[in-house]
Protein backbone atom coordinates (compact mmCIF):
# COMPACT_ATOMS: atom_id res chain seq x y z
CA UNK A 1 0.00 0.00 0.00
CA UNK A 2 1.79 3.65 -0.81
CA UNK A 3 1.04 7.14 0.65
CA UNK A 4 -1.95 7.83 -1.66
CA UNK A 5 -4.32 4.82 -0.26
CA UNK A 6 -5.57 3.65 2.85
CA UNK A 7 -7.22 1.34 4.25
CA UNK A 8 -11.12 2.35 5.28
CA UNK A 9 -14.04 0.00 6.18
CA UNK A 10 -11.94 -3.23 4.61
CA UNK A 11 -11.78 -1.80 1.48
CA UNK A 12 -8.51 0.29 -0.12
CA UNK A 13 -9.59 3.90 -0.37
CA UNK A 14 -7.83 5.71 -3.42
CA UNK A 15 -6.78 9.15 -1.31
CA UNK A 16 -6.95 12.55 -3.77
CA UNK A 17 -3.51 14.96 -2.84
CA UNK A 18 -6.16 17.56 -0.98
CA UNK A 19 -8.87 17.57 0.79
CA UNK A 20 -12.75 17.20 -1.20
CA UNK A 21 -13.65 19.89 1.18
CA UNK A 22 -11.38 22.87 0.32
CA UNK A 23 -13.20 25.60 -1.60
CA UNK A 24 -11.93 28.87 -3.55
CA UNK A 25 -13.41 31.27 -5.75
CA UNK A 26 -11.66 29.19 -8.55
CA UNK A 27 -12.96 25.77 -7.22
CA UNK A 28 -16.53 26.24 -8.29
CA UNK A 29 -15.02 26.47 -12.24
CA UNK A 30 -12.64 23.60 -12.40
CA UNK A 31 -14.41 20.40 -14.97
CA UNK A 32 -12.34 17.92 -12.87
CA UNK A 33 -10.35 16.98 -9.09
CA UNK A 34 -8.18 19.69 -7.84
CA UNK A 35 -4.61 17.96 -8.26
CA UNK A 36 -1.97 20.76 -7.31
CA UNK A 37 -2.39 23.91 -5.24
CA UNK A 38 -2.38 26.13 -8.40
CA UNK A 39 -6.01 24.38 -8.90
CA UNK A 40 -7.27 25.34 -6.03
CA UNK A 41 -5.09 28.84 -4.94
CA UNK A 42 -6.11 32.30 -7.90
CA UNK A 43 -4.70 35.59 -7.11
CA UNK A 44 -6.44 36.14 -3.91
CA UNK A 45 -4.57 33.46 -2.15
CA UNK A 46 -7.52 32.60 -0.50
CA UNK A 47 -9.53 29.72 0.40
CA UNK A 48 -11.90 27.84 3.30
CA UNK A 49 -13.15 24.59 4.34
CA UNK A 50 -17.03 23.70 2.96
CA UNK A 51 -17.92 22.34 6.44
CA UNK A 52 -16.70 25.42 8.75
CA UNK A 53 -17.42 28.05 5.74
CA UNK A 54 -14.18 29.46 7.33
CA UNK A 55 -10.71 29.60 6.56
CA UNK A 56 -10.23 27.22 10.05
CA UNK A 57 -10.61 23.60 9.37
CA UNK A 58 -12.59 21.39 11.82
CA UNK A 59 -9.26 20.11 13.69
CA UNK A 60 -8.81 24.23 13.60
CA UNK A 61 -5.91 24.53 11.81
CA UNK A 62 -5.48 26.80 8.54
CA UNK A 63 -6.85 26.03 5.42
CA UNK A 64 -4.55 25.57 2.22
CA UNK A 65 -4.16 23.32 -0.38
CA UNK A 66 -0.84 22.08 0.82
CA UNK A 67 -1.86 21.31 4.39
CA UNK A 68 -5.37 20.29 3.59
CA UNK A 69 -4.17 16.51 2.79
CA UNK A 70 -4.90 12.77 4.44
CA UNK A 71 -2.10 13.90 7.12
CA UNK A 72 -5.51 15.99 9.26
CA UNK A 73 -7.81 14.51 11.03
CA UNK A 74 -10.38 16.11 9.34
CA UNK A 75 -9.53 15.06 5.89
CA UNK A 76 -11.61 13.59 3.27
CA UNK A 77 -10.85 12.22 -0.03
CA UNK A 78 -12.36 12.95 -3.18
CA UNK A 79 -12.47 9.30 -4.12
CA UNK A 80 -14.71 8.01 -0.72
């Protein structure tokens, strides 16, 4: 098993590099999965977590693209 699946409910969960709840102004016009930061991250620099509609996560740390991955407890994969 390598860094991008885990295991989840007995099945092997495919993990996506960020988390599916991350949300930026440029976010609402991608046609497919954020893969890199420069998906996610325009101009503004700024972004926020769907479930807190703030730019705190649940585990309240920051949210960003580049910390917003499988390593936070509050993380959530595009692919579950």
């Amino acid at each position: 098993m390598d860094n991008m699946t885990t295991k989840a409910r007995g099945t092997d969960v495919v993990l996506s590099p960020m988390c599916r709840e991350i949300r930026s102004k440029k976010v609402f016009h991608l046609t497919s999965i954020p893969m890199t930061p420069d998906d996610v991250i325009d101009l503004s620099n700024h972004c926020w977590c769907r479930v807190t509609q703030q730019v705190v996560g649940p585990d309240g740390n920051r949210v960003h693209p580049t910390t917003c991955t499988s390593d936070r407890s509050c993380y959530k994969s595009h692919f579950e």
